[in-house]
PDB file of N, CA and C in Angstrom:
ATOM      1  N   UNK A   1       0.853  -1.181   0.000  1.00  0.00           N
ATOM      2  CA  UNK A   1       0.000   0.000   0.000  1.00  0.00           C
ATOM      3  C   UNK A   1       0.896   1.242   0.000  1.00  0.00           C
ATOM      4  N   UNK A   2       0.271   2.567  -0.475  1.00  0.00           N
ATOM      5  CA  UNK A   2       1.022   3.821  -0.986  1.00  0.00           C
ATOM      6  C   UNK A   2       1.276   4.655   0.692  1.00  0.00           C
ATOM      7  N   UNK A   3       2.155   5.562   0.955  1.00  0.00           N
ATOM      8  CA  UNK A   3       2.165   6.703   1.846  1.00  0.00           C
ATOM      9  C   UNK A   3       0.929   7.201   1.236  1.00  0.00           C
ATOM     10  N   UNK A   4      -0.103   7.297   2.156  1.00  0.00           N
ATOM     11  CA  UNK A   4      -0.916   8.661   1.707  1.00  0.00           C
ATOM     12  C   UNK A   4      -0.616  10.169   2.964  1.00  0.00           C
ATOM     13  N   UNK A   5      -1.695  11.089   2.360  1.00  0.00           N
ATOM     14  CA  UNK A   5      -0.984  12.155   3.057  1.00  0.00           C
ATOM     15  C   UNK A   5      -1.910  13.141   3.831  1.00  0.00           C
ATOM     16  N   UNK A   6      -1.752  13.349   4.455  1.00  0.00           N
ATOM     17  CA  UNK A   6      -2.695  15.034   5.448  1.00  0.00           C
ATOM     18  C   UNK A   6      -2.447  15.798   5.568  1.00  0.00           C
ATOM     19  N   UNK A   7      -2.838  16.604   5.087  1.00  0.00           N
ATOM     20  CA  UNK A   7      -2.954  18.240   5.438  1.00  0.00           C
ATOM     21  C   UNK A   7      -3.637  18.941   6.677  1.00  0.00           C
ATOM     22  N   UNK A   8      -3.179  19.613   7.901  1.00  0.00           N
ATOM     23  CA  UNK A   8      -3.686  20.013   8.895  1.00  0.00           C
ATOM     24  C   UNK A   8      -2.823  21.103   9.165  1.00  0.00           C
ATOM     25  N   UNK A   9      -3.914  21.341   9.890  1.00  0.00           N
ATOM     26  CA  UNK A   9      -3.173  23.258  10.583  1.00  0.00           C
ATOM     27  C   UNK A   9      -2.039  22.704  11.986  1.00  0.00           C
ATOM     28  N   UNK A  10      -1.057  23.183  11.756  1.00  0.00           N
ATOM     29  CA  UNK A  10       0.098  23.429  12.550  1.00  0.00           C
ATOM     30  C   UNK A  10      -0.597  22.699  14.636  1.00  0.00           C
ATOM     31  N   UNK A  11      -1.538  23.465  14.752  1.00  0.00           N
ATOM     32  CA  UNK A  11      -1.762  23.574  16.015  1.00  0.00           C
ATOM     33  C   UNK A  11      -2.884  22.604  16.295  1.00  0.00           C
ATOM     34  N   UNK A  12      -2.885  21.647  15.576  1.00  0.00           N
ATOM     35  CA  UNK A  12      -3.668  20.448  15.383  1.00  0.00           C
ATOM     36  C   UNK A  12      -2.789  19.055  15.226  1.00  0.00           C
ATOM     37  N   UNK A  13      -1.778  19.281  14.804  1.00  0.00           N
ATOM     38  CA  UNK A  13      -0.688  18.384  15.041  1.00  0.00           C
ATOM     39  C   UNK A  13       0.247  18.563  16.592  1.00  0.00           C
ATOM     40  N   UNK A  14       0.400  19.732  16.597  1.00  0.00           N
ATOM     41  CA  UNK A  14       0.588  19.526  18.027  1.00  0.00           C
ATOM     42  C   UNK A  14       0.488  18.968  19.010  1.00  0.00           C
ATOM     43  N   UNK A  15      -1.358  19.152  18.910  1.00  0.00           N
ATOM     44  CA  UNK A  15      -2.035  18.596  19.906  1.00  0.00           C
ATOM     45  C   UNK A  15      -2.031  17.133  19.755  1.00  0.00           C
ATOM     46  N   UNK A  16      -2.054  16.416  18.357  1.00  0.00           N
ATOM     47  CA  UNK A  16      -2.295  15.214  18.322  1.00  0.00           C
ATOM     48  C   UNK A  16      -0.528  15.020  19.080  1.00  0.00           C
ATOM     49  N   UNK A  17       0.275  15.212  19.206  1.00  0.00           N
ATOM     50  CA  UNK A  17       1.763  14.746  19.562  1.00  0.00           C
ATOM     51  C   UNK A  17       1.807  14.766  21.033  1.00  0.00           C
ATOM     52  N   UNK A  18       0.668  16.344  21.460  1.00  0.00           N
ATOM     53  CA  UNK A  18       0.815  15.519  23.181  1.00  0.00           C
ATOM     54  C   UNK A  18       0.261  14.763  23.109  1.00  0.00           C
ATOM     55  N   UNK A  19      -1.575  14.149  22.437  1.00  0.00           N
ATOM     56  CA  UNK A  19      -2.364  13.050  22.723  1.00  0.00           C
ATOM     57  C   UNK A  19      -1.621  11.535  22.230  1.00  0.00           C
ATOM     58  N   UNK A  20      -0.753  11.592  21.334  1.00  0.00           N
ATOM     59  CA  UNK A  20      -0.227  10.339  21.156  1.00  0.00           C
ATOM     60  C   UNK A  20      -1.300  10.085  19.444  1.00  0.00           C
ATOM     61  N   UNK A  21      -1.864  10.665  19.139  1.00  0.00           N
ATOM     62  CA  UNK A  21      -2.988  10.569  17.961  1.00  0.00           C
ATOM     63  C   UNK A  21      -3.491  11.409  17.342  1.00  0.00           C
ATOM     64  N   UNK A  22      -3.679  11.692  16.054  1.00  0.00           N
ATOM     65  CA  UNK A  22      -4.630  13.049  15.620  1.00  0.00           C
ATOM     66  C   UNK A  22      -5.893  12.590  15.366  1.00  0.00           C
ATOM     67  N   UNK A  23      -7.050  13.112  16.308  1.00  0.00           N
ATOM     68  CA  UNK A  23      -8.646  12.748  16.508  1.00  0.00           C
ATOM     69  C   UNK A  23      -8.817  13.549  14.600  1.00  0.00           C
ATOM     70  N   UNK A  24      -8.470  14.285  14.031  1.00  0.00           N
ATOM     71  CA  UNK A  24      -8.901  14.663  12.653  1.00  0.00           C
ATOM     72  C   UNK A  24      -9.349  16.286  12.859  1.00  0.00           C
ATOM     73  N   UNK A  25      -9.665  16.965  12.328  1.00  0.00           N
ATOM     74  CA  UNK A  25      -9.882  18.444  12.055  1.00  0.00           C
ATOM     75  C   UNK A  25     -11.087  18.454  11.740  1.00  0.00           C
ATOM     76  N   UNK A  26     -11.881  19.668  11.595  1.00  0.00           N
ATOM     77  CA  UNK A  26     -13.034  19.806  12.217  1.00  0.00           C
ATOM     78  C   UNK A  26     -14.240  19.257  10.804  1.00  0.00           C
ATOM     79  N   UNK A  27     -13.557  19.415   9.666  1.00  0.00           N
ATOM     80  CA  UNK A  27     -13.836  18.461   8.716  1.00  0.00           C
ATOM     81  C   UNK A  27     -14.299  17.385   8.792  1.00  0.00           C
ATOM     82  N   UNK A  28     -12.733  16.708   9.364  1.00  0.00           N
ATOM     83  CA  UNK A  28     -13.234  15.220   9.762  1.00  0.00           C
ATOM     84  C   UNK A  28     -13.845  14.492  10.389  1.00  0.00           C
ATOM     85  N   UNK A  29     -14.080  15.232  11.670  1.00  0.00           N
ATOM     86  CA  UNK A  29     -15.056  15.256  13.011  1.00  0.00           C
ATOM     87  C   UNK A  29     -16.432  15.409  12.255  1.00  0.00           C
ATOM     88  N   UNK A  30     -16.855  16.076  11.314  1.00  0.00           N
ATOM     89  CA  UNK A  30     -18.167  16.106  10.505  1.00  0.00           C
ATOM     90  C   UNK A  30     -18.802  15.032  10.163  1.00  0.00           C
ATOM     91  N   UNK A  31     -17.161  14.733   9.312  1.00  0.00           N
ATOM     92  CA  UNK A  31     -17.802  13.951   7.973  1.00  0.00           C
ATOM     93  C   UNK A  31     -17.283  12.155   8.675  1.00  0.00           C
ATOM     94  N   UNK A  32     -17.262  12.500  10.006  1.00  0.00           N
ATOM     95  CA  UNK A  32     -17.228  10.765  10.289  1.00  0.00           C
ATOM     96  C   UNK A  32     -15.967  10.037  10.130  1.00  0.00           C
ATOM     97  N   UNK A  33     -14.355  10.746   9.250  1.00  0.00           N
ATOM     98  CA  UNK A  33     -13.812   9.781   9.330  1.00  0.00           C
ATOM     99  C   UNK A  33     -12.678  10.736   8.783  1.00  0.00           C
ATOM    100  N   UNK A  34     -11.196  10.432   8.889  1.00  0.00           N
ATOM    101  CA  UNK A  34     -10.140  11.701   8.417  1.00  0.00           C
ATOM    102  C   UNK A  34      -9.812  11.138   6.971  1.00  0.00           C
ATOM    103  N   UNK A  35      -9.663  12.670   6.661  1.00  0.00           N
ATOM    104  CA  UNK A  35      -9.759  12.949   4.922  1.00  0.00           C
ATOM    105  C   UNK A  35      -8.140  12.604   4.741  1.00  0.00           C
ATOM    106  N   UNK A  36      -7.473  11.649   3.531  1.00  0.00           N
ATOM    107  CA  UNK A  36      -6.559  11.604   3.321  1.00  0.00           C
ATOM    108  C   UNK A  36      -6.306  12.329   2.024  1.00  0.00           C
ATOM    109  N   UNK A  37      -5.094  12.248   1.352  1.00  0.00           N
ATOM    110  CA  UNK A  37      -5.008  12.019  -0.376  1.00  0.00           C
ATOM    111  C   UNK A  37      -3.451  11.340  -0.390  1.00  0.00           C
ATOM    112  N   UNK A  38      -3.981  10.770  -1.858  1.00  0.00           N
ATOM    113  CA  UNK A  38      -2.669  10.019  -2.398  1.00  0.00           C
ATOM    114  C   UNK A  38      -1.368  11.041  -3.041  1.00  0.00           C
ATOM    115  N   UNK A  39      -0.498  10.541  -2.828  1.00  0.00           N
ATOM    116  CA  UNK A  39       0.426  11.712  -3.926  1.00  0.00           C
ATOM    117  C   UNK A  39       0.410  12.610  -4.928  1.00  0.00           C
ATOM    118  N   UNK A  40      -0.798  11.969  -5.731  1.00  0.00           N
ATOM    119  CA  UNK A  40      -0.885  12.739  -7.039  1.00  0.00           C
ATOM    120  C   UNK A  40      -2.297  13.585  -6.783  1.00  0.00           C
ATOM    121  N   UNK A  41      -3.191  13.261  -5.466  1.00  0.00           N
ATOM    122  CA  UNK A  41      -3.968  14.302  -5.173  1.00  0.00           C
ATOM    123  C   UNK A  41      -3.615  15.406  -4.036  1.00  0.00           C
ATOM    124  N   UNK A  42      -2.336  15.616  -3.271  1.00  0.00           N
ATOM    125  CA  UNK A  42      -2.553  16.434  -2.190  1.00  0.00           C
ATOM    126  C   UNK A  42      -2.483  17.367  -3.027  1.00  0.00           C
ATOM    127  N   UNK A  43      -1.441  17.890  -4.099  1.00  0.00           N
ATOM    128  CA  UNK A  43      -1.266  19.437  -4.411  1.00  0.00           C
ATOM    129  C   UNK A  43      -3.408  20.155  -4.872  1.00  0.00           C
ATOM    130  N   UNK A  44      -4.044  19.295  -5.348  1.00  0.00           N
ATOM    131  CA  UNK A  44      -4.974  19.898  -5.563  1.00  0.00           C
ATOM    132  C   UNK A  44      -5.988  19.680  -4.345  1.00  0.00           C
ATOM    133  N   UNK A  45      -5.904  19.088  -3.240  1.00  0.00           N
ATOM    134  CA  UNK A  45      -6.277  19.098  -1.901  1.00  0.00           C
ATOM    135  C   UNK A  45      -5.890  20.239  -0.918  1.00  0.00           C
ATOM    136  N   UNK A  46      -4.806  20.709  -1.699  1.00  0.00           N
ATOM    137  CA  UNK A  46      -4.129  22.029  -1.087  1.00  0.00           C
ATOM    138  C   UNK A  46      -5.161  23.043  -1.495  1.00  0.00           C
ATOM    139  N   UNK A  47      -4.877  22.677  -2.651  1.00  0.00           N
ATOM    140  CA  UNK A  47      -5.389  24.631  -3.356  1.00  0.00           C
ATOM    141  C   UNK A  47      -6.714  24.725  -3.454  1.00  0.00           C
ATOM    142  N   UNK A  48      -7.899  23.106  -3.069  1.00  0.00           N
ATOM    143  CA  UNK A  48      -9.175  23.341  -2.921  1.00  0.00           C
ATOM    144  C   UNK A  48      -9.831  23.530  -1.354  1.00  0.00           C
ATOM    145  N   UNK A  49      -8.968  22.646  -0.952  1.00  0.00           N
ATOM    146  CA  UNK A  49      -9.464  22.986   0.821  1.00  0.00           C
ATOM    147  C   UNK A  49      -8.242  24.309   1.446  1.00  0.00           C
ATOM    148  N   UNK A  50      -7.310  24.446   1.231  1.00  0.00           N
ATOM    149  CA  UNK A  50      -5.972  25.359   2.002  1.00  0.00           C
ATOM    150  C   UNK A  50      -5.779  26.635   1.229  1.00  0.00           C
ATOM    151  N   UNK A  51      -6.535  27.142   0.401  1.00  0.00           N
ATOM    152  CA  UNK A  51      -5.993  28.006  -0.893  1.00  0.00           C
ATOM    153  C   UNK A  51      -5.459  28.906   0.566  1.00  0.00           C
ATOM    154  N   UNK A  52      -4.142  29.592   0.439  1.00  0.00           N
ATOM    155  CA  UNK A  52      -3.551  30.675   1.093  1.00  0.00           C
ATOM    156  C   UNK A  52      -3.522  30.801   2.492  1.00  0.00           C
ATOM    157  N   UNK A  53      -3.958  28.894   3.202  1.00  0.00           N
ATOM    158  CA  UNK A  53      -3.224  29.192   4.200  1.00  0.00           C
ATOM    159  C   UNK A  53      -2.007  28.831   4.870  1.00  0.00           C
ATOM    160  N   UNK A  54      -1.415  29.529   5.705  1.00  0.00           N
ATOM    161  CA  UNK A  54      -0.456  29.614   5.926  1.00  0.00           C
ATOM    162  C   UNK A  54      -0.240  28.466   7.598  1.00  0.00           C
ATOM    163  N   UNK A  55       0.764  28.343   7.882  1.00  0.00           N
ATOM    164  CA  UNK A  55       1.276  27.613   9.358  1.00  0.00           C
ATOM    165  C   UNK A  55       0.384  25.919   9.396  1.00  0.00           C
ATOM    166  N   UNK A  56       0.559  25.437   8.203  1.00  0.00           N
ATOM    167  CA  UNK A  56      -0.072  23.906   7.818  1.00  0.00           C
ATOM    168  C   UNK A  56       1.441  22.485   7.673  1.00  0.00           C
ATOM    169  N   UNK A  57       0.688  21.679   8.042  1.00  0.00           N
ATOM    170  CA  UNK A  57       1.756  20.281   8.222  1.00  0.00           C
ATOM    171  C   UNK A  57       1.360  19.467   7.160  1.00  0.00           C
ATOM    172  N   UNK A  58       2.228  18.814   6.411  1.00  0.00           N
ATOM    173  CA  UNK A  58       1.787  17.817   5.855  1.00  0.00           C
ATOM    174  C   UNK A  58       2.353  16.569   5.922  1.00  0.00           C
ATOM    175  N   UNK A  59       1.828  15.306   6.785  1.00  0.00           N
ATOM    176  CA  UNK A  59       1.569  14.084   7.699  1.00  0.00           C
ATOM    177  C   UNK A  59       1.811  12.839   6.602  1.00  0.00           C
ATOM    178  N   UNK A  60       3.112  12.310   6.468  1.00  0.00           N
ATOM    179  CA  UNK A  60       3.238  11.432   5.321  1.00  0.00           C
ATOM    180  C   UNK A  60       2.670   9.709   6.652  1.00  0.00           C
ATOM    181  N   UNK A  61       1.628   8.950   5.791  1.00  0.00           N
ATOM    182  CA  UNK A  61       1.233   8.163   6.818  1.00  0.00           C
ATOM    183  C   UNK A  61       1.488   6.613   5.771  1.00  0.00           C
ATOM    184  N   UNK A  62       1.312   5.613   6.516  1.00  0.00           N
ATOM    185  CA  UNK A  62       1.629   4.370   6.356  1.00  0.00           C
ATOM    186  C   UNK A  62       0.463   3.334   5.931  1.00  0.00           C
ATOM    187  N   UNK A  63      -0.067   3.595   4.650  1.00  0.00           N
ATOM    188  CA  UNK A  63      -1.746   3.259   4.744  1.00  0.00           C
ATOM    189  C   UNK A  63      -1.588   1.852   4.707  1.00  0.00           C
ATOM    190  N   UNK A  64      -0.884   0.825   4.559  1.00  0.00           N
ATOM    191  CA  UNK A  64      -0.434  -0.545   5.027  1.00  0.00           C
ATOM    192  C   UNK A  64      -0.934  -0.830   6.581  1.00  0.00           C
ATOM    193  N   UNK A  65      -0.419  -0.215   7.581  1.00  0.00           N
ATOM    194  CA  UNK A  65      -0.470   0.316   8.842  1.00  0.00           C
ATOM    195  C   UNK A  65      -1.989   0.587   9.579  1.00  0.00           C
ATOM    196  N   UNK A  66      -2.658   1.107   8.513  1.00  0.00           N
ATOM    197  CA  UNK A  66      -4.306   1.435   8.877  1.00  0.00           C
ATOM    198  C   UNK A  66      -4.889   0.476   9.005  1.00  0.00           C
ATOM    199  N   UNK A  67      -4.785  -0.698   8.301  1.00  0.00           N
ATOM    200  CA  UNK A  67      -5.741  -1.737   8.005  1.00  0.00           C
ATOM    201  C   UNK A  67      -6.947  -1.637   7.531  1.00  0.00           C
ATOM    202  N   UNK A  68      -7.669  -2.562   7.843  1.00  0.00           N
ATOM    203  CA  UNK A  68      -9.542  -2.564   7.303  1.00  0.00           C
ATOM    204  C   UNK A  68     -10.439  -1.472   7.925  1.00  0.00           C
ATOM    205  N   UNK A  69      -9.585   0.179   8.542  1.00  0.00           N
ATOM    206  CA  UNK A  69     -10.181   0.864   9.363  1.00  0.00           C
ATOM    207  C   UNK A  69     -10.388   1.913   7.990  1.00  0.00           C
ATOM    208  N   UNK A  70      -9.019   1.887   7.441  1.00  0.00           N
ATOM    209  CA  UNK A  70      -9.015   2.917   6.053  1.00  0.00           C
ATOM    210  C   UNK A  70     -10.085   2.206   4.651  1.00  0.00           C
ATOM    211  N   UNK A  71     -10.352   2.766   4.393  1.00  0.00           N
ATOM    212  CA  UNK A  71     -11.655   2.846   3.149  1.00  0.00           C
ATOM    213  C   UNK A  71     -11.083   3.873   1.926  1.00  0.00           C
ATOM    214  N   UNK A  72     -11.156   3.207   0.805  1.00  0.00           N
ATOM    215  CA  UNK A  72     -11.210   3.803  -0.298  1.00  0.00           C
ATOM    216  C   UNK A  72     -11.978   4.304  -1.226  1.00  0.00           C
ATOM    217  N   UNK A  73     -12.645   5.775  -0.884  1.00  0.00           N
ATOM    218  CA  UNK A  73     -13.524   6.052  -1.316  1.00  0.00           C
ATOM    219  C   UNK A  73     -14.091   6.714  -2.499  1.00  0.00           C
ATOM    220  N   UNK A  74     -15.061   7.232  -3.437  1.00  0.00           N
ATOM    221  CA  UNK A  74     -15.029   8.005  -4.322  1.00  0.00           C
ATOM    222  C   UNK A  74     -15.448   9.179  -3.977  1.00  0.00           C
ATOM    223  N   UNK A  75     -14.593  10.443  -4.153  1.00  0.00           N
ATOM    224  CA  UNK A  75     -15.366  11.954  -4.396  1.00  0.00           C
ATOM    225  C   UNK A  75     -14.798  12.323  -5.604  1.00  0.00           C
ATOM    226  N   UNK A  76     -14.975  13.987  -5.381  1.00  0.00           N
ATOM    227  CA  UNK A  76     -14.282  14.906  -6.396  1.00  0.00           C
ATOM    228  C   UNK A  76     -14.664  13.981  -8.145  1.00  0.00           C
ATOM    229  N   UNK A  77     -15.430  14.077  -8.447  1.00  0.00           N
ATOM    230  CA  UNK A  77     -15.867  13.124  -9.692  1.00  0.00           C
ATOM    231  C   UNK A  77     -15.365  11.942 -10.214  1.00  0.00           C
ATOM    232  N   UNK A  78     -15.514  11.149  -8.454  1.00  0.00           N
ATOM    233  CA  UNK A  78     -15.088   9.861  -9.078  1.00  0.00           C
ATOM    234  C   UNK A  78     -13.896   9.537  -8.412  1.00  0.00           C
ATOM    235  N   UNK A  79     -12.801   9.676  -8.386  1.00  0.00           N
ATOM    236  CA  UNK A  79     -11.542  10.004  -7.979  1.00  0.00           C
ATOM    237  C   UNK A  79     -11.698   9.197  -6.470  1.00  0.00           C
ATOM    238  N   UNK A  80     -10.830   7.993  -6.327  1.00  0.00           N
ATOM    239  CA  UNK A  80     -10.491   7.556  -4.921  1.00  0.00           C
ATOM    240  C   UNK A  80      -9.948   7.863  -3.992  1.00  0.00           C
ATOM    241  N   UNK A  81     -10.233   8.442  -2.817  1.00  0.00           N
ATOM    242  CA  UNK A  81      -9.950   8.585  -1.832  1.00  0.00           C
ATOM    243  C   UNK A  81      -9.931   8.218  -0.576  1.00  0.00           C
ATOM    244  N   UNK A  82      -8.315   7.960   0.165  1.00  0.00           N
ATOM    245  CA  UNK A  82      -8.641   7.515   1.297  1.00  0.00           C
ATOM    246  C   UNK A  82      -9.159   7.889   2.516  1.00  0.00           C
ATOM    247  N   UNK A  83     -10.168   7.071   3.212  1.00  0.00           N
ATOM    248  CA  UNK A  83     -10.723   7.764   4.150  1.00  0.00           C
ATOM    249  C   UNK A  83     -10.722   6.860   5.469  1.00  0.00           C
ATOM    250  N   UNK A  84     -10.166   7.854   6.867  1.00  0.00           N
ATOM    251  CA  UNK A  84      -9.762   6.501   7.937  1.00  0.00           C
ATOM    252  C   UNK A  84     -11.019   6.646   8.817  1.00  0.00           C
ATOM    253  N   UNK A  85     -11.601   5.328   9.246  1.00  0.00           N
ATOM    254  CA  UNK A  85     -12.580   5.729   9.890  1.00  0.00           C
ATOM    255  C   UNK A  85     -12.064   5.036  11.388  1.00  0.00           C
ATOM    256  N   UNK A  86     -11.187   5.928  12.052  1.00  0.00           N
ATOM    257  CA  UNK A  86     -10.673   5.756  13.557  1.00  0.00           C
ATOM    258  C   UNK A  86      -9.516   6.881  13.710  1.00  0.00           C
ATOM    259  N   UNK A  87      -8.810   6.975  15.041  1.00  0.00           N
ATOM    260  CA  UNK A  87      -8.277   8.049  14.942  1.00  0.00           C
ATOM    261  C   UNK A  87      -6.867   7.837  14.236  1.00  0.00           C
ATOM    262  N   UNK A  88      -6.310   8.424  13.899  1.00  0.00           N
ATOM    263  CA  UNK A  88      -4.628   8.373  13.247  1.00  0.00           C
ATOM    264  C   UNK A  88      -3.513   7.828  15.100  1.00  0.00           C
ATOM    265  N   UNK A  89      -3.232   6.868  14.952  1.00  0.00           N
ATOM    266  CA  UNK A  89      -2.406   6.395  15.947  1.00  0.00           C
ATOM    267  C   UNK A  89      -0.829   7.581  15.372  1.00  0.00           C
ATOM    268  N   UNK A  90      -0.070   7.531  15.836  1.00  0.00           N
ATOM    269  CA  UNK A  90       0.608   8.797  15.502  1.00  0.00           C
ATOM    270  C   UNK A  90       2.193   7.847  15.075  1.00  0.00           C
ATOM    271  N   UNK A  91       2.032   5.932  15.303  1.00  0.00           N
ATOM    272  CA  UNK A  91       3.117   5.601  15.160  1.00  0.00           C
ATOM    273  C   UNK A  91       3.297   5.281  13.985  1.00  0.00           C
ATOM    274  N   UNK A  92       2.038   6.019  12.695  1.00  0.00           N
ATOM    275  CA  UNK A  92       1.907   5.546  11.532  1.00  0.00           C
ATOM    276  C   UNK A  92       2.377   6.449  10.727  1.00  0.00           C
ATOM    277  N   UNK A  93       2.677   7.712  11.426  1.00  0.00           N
ATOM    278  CA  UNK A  93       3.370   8.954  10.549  1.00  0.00           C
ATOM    279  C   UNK A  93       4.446   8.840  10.692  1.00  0.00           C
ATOM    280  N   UNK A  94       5.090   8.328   9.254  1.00  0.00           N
ATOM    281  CA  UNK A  94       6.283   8.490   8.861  1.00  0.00           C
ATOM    282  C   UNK A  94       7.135   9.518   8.770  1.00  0.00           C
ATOM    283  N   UNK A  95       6.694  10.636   9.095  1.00  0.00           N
ATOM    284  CA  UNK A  95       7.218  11.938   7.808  1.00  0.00           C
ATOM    285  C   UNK A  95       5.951  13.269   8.571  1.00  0.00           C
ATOM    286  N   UNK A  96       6.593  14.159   9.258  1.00  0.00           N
ATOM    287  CA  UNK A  96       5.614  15.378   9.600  1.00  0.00           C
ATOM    288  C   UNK A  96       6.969  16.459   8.759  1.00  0.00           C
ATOM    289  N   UNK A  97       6.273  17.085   8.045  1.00  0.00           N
ATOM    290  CA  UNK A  97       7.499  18.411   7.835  1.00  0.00           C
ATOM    291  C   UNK A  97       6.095  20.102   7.782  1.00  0.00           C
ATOM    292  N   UNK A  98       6.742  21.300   8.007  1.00  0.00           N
ATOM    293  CA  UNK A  98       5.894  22.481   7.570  1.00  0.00           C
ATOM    294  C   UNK A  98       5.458  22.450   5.882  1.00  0.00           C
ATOM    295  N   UNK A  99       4.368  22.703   5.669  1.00  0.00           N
ATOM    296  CA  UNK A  99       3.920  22.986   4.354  1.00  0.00           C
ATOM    297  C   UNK A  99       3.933  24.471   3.963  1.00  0.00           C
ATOM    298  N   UNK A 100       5.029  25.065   3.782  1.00  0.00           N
ATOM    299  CA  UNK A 100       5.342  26.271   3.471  1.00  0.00           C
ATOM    300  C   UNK A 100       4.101  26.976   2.039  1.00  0.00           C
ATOM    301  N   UNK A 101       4.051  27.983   2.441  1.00  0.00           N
ATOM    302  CA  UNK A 101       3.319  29.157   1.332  1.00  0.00           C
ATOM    303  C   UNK A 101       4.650  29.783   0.125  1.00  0.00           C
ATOM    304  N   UNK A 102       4.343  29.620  -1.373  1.00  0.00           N
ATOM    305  CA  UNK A 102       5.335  30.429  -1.816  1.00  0.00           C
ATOM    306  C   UNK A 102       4.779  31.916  -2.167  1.00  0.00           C
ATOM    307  N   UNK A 103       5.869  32.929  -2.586  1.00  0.00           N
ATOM    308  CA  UNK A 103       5.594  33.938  -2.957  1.00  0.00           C
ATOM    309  C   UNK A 103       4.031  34.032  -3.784  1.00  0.00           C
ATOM    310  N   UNK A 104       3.847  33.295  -4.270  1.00  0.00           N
ATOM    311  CA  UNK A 104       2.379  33.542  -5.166  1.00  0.00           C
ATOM    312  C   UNK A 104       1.122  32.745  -4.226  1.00  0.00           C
ATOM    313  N   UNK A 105       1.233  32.863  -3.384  1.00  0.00           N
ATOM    314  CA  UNK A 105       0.619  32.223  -2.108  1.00  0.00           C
ATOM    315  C   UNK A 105      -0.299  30.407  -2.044  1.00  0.00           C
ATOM    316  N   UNK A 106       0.543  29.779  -3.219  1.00  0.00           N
ATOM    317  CA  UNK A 106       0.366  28.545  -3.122  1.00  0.00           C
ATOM    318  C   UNK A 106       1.448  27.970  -2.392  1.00  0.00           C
ATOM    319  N   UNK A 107       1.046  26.581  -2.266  1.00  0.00           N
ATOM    320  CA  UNK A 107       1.830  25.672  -1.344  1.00  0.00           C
ATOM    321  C   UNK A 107       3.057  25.159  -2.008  1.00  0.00           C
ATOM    322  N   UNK A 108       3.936  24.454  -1.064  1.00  0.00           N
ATOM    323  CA  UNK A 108       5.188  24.537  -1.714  1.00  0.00           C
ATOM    324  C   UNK A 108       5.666  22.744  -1.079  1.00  0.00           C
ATOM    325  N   UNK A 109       5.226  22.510  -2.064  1.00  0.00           N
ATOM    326  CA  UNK A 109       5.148  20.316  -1.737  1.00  0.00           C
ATOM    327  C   UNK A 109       6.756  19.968  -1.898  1.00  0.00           C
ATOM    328  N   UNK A 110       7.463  19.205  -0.663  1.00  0.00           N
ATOM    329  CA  UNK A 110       8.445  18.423  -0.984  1.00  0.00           C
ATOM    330  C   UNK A 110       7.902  17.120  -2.291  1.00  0.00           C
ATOM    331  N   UNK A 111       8.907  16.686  -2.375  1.00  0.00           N
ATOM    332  CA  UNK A 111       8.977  15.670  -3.666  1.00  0.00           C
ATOM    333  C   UNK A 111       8.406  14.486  -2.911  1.00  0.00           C
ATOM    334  N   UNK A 112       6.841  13.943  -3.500  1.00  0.00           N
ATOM    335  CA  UNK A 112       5.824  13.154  -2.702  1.00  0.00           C
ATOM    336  C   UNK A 112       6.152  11.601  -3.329  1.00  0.00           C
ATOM    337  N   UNK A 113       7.188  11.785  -4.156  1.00  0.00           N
ATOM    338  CA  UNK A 113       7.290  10.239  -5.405  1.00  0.00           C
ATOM    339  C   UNK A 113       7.785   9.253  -4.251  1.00  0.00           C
TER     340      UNK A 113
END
C-alpha cells in the first residue's frame, strides 16, 4: 500500500503529539472519518481545501499500517480517496514536515514520489 498524506493546521498536530494521535480536524469530526489524499492528489487538496493558508503540516502516513479501518472512497468526480474511519495512531506517521506558502501564495510540496 502507498504513503498517503494530510494536510492540517500546525496547532492540530501539536495537539495530536501531546495526545499520542490526531482525533482529525473539524472536517473530519463532521464527515465521520479523516480525509486523506494520495500523492498525485494532495497538491490539488491544497489549493481546494488550504488556498492561502499559511502555518499547515503535511503528515506522510503508512496506509499498510491502517488496516480494514481505512476505506477507499469516491469523491471529487469519481476520484479515490482515502478515508480513515478511527483516529490516526501517531506511530503511523512516517514523515511530519511544515507545508510552506510560496511567494504567489500557493503551497510549496516536498517531492511526494
Amino acid at each position: 500500500m502507498p504513503t498517503i498524506y494530510k494536510i492540517c493546521p500546525a496547532h492540530l498536530w501539536e495537539e495530536a503529539r501531546r495526545l499520542g494521535v490526531f482525533k482529525g480536524a473539524p472536517v473530519d469530526l463532521a464527515d465521520g472519518y479523516i480525509h486523506f489524499s494520495t500523492a498525485g492528489q494532495a497538491r490539488e487538496t491544497a489549493a481546494k481545501h488550504f488556498a492561502g493558508q499559511g502555518d499547515l503540516m503535511l503528515l506522510w502516513v503508512d496506509s499498510a499500517a491502517l488496516g480494514d479501518k481505512l476505506k477507499w472512497e469516491p469523491s471529487r468526480g469519481g476520484a479515490l480517496f482515502p478515508h480513515l474511519y478511527d483516529v490516526l495512531d501517531l506511530r503511523h506517521v512516517t514523515r511530519a514536515e511544515h507545508l510552506p506558502l510560496g511567494a504567489d501564495r500557493r503551497h510549496v510540496f516536498p517531492d511526494l514520489a
